[in-house]
Protein backbone atom coordinates (compact mmCIF):
# COMPACT_ATOMS: atom_id res chain seq x y z
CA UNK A 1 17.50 -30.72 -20.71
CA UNK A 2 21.09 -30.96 -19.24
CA UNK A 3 21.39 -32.87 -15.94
CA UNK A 4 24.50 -32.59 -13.57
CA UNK A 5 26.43 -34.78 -11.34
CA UNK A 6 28.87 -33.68 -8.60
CA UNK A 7 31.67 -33.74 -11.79
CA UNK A 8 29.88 -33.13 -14.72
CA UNK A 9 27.02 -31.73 -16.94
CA UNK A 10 25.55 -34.13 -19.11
CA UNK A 11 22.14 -34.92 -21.52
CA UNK A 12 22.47 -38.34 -22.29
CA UNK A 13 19.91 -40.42 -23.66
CA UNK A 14 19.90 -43.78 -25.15
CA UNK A 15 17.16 -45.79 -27.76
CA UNK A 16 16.96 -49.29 -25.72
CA UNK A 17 14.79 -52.73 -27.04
CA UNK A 18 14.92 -56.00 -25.35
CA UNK A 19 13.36 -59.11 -26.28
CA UNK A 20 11.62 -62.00 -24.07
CA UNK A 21 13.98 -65.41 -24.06
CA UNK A 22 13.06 -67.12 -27.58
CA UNK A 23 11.33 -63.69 -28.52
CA UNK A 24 8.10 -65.09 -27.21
CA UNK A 25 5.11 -62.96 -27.49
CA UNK A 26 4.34 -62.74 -23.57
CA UNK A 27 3.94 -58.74 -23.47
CA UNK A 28 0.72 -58.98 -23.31
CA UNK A 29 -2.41 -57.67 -21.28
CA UNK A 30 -1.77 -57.58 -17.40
CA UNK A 31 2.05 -58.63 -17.65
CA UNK A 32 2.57 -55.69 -20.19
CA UNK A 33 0.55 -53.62 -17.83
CA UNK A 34 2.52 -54.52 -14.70
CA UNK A 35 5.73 -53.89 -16.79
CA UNK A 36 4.62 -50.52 -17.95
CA UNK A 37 4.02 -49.68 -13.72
CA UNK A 38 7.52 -51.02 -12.73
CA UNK A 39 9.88 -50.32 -14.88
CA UNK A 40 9.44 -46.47 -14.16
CA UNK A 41 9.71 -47.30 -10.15
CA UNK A 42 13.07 -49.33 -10.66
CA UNK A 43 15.16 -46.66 -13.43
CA UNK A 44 14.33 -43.88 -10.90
CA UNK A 45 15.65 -45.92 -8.30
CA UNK A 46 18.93 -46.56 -10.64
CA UNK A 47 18.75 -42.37 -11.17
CA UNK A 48 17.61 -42.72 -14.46
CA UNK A 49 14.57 -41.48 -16.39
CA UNK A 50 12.42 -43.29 -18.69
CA UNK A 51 11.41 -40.59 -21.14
CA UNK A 52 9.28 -43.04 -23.36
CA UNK A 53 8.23 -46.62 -23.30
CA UNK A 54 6.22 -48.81 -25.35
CA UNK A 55 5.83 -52.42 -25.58
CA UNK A 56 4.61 -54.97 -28.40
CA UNK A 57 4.51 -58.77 -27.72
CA UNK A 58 7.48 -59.82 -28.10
CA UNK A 59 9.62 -56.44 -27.32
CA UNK A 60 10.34 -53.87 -25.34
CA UNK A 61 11.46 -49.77 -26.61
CA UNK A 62 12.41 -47.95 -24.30
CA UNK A 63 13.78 -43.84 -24.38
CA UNK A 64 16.19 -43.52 -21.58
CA UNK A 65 18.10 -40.17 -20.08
CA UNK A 66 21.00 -41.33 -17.43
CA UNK A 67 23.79 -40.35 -15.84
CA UNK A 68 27.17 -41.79 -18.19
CA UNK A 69 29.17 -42.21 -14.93
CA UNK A 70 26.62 -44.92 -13.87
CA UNK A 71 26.32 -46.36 -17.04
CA UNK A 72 23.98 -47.33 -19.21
CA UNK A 73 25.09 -50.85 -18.95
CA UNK A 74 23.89 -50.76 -15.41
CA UNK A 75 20.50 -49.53 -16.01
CA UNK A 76 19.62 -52.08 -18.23
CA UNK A 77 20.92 -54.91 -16.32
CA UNK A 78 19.10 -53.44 -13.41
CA UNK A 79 15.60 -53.17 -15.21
CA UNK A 80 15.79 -56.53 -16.85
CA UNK A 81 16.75 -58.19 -13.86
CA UNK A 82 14.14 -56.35 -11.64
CA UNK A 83 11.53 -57.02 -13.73
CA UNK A 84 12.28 -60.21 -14.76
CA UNK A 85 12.26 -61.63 -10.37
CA UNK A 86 8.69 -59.29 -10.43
CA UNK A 87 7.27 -60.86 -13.72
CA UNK A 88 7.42 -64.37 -13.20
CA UNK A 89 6.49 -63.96 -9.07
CA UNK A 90 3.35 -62.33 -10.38
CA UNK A 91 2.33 -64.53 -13.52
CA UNK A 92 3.53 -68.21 -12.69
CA UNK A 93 3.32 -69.19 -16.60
CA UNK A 94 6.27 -67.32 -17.10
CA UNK A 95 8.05 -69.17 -14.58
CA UNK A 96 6.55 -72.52 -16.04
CA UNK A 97 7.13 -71.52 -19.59
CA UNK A 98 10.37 -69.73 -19.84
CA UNK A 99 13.62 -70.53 -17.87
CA UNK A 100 14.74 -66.94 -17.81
CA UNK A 101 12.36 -63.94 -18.88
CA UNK A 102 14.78 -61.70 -20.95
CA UNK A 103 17.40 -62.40 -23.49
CA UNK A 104 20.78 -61.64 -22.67
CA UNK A 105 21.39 -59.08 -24.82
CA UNK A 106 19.82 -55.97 -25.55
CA UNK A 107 19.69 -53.04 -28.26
CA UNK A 108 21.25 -49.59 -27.33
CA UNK A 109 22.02 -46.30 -29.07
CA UNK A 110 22.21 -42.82 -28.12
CA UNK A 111 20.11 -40.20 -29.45
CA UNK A 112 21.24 -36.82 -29.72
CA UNK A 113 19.41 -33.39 -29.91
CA UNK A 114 21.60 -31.74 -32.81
CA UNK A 115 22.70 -33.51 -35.38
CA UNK A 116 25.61 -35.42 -36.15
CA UNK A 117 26.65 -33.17 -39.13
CA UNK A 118 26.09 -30.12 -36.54
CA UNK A 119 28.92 -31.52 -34.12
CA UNK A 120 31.21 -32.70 -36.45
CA UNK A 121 31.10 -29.30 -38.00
CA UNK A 122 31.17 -27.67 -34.98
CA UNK A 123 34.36 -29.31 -33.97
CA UNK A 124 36.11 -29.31 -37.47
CA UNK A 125 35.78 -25.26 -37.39
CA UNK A 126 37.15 -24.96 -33.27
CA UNK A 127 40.49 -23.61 -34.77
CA UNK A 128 38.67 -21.00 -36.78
CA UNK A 129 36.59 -19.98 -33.88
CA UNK A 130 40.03 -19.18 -31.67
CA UNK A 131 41.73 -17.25 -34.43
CA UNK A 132 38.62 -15.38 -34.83
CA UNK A 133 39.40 -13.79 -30.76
């Protein structure tokens, strides 16, 4: 589904993981639950969309469609941060245990809906197409 901006069209979405500080496995049972809840609340508040999530212990996957001008950079920095202060006000073992709650870096990659062959093809043959008219 394309999205628009004031200056452009776009459908961008990105494959994003993050990892707890020492990849403990703290994702677990009401923290993972309260995760799950506010994560949503915060990348609509960034104007992004979560289109999928899922946790395991020690990680978090996450399907994301935002705007590029924003940048996806800013998203992620925004959730992590968010629900890294909400985390460990909630569940003081976290604070105890951990001196941050997230890693500093993070996995991203974009995901497409046709495939790379189709768009390097479809660019390699854009001469063809104008000669064609």
């Amino acid at each position: 589904m394309y999205k628009s901006n004031n200056n452009i069209v776009y459908n961008c979405k990105y494959h994003i993981i993050w990892c707890p500080k020492y990849r403990k496995p703290v994702l677990v049972g009401d923290v993972e639950k309260m995760l799950k809840n506010i994560l949503p609340f915060k990348a609509n508040e960034l104007g992004a969309e979560i289109i999928e999530m899922e946790t395991d212990k020690d990680h978090v996957h996450l399907l994301i469609s935002c705007d590029p001008q924003f940048g996806i950079h800013r998203v992620v920095k925004g959730l992590k941060g968010f629900s890294a202060r909400v985390l460990r006000e909630n569940f003081p073992h976290l604070k105890s245990t951990m001196p941050s709650m997230w890693t500093n870096s993070y996995f991203c990659a974009t995901v497409g809906s046709i495939s790379l062959e189709t768009v390097k093809e479809y660019i390699e043959n854009q001469q063809l197409r104008t000669k064609r008219k």
